[in-house]
C-alpha atoms as a PDB file:
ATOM      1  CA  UNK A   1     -47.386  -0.923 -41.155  1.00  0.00           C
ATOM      2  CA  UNK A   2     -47.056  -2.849 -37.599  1.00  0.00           C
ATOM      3  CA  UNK A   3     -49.641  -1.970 -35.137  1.00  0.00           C
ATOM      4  CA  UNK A   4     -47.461  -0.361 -32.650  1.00  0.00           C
ATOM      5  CA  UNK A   5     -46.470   1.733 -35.320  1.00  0.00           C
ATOM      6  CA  UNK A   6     -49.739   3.326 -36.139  1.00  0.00           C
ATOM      7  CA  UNK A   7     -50.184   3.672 -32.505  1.00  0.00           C
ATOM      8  CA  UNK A   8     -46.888   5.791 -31.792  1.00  0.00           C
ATOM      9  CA  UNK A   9     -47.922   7.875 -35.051  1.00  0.00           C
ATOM     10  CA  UNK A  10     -47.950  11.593 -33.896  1.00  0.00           C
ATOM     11  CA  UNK A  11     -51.722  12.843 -34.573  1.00  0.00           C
ATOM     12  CA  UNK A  12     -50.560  16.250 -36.009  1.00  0.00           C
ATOM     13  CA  UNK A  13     -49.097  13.983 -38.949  1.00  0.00           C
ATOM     14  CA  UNK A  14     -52.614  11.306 -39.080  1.00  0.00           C
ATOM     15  CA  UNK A  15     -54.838  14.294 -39.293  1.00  0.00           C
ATOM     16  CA  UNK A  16     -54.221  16.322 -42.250  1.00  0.00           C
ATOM     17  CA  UNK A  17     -53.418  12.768 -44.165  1.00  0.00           C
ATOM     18  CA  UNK A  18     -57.356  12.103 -42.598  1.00  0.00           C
ATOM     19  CA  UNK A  19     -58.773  15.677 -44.114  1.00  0.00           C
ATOM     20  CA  UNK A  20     -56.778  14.969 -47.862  1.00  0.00           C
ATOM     21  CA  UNK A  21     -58.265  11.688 -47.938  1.00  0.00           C
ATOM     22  CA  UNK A  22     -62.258  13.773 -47.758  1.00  0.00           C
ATOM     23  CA  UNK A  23     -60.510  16.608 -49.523  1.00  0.00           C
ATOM     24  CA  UNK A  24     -59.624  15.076 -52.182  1.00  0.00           C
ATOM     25  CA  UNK A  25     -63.491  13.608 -53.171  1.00  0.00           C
ATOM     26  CA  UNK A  26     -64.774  17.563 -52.474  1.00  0.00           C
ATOM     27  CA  UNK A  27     -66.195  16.731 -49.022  1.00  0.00           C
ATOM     28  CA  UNK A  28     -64.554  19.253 -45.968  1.00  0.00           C
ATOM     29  CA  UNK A  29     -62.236  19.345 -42.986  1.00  0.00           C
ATOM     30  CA  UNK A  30     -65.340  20.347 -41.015  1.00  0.00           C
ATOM     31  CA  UNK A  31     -67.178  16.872 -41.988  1.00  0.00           C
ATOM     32  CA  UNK A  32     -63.744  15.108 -40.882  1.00  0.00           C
ATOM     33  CA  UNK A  33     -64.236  17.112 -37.362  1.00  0.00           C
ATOM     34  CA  UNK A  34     -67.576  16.404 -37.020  1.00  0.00           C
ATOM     35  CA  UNK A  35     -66.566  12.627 -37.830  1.00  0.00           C
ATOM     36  CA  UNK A  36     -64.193  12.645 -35.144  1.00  0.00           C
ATOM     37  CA  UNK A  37     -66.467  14.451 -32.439  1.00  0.00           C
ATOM     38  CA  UNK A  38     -69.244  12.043 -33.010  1.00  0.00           C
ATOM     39  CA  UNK A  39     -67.182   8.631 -33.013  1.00  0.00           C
ATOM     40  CA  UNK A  40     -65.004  10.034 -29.967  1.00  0.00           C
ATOM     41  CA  UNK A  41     -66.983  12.384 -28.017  1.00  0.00           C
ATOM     42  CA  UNK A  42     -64.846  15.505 -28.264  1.00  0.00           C
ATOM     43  CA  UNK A  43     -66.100  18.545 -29.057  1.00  0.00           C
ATOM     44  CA  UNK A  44     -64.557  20.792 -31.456  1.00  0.00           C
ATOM     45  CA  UNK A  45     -62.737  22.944 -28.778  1.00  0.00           C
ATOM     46  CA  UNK A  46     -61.080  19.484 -27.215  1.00  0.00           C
ATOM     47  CA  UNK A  47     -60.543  18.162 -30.855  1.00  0.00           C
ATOM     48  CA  UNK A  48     -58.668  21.360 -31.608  1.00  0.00           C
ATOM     49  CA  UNK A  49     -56.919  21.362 -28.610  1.00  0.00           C
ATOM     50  CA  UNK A  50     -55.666  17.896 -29.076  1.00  0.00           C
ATOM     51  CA  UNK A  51     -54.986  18.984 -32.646  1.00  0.00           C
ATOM     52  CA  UNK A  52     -52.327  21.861 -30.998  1.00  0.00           C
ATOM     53  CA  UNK A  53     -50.617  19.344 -28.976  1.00  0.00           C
ATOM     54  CA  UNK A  54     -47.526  16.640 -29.741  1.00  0.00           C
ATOM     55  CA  UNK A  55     -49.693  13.388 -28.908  1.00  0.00           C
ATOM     56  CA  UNK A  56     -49.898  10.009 -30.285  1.00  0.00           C
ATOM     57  CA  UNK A  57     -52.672   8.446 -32.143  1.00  0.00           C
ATOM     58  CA  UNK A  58     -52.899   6.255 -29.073  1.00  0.00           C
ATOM     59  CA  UNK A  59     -53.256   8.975 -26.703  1.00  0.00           C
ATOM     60  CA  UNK A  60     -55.915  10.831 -29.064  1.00  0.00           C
ATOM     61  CA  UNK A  61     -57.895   7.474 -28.313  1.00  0.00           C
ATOM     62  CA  UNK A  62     -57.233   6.795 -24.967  1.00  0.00           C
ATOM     63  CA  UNK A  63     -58.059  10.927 -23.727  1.00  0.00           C
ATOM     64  CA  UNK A  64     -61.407  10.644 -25.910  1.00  0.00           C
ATOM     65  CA  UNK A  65     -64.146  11.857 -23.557  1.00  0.00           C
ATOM     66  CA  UNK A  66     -66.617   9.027 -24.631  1.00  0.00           C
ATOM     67  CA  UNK A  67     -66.640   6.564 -27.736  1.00  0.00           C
ATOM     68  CA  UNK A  68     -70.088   6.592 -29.398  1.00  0.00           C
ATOM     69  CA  UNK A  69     -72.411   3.987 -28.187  1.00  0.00           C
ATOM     70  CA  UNK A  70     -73.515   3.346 -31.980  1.00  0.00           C
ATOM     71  CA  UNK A  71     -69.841   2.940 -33.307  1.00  0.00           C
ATOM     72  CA  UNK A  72     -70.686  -0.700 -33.062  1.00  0.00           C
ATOM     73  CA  UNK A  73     -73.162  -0.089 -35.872  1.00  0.00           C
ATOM     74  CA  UNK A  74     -69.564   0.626 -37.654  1.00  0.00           C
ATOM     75  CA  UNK A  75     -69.156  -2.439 -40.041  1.00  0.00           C
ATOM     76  CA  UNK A  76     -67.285  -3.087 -43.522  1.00  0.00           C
ATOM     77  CA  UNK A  77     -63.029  -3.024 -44.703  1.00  0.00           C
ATOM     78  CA  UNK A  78     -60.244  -1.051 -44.183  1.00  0.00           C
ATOM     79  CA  UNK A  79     -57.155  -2.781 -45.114  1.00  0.00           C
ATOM     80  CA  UNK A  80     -58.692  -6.129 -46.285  1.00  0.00           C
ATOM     81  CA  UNK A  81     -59.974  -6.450 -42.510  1.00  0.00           C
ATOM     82  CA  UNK A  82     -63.543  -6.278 -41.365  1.00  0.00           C
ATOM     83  CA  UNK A  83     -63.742  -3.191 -38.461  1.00  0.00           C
ATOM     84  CA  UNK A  84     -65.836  -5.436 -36.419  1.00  0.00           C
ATOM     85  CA  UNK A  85     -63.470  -8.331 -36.436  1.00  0.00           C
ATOM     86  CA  UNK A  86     -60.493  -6.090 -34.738  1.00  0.00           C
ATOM     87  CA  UNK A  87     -59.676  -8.004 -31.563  1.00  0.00           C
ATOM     88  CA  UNK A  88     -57.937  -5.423 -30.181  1.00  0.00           C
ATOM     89  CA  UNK A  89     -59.718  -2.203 -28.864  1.00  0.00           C
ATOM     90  CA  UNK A  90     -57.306   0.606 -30.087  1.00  0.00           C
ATOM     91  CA  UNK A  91     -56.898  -0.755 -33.522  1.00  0.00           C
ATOM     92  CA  UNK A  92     -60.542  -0.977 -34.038  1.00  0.00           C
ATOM     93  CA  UNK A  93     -61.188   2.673 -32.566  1.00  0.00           C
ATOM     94  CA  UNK A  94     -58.725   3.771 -35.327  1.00  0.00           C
ATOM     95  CA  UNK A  95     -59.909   1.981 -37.945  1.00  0.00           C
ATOM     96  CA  UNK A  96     -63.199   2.940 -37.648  1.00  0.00           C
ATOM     97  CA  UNK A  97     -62.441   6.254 -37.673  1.00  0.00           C
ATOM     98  CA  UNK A  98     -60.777   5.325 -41.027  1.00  0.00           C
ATOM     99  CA  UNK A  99     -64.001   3.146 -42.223  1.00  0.00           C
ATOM    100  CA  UNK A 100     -65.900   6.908 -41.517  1.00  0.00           C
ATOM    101  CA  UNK A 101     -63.591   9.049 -43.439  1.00  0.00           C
ATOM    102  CA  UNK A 102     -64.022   6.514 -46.379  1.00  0.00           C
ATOM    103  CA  UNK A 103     -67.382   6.172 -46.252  1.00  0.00           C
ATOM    104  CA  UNK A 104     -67.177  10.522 -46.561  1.00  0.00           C
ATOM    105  CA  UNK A 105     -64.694   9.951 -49.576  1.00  0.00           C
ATOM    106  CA  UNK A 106     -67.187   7.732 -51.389  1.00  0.00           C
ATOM    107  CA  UNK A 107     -69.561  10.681 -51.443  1.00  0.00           C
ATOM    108  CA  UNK A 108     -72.342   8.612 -48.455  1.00  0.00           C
ATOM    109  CA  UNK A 109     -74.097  11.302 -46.768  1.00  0.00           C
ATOM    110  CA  UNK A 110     -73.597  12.254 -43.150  1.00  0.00           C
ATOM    111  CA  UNK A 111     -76.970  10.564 -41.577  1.00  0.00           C
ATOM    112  CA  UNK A 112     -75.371   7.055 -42.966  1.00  0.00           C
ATOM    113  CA  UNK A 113     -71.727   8.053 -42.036  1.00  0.00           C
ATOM    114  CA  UNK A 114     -73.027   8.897 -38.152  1.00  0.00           C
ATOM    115  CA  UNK A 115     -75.663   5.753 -38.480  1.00  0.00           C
ATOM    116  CA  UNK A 116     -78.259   8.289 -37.764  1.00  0.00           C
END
């Protein structure tokens, strides 16, 4: 998929393909939020209003109230690419966030998921 494509992706369509992915391997929608509020900084009120409206993946990142300063700690594949290789900013926020829900998928507890 070309980069500019994942970033024009409408979030109400990333999301629920986010919570089937943990759903899927028994783990919840809730862990998927709290996933989200932790690496971006919303809390579940902003997530869900986000949720409600017709943004972009793009926008989702760029409207986050504050990345977390441990999301550096963030390391491993997604796609055949190491996370903290991503040159570019937005593409690494996003796959993080899909290095995390993996990570849930795999059954790895929440303390290692949030490097806690």
């Amino acid at each position: 998929m070309p980069r500019q494509s994942i970033f024009n992706m409408s979030l109400s369509k990333i999301y629920p393909m986010l919570v089937q992915k943990a759903e899927r391997k028994n783990r919840t929608q809730a862990e998927v939020n709290q996933i989200i509020r932790w690496l971006a900084g919303y809390t579940q009120t902003e997530l869900e209003t986000q949720l409600s409206k017709d943004i972009t993946y793009q926008t989702f990142f760029e409207e986050a109230p504050q990345m977390n300063p441990n999301c550096n700690l963030i390391t491993g594949v997604v796609c055949g690419v190491r996370v903290e290789a991503i040159e570019d900013p937005l593409m690494q926020k996003i796959r993080w966030l899909d290095k995390l829900v993996d990570e849930l998928a795999k059954g790895k507890t929440m303390e290692k998921i949030l490097r806690e």
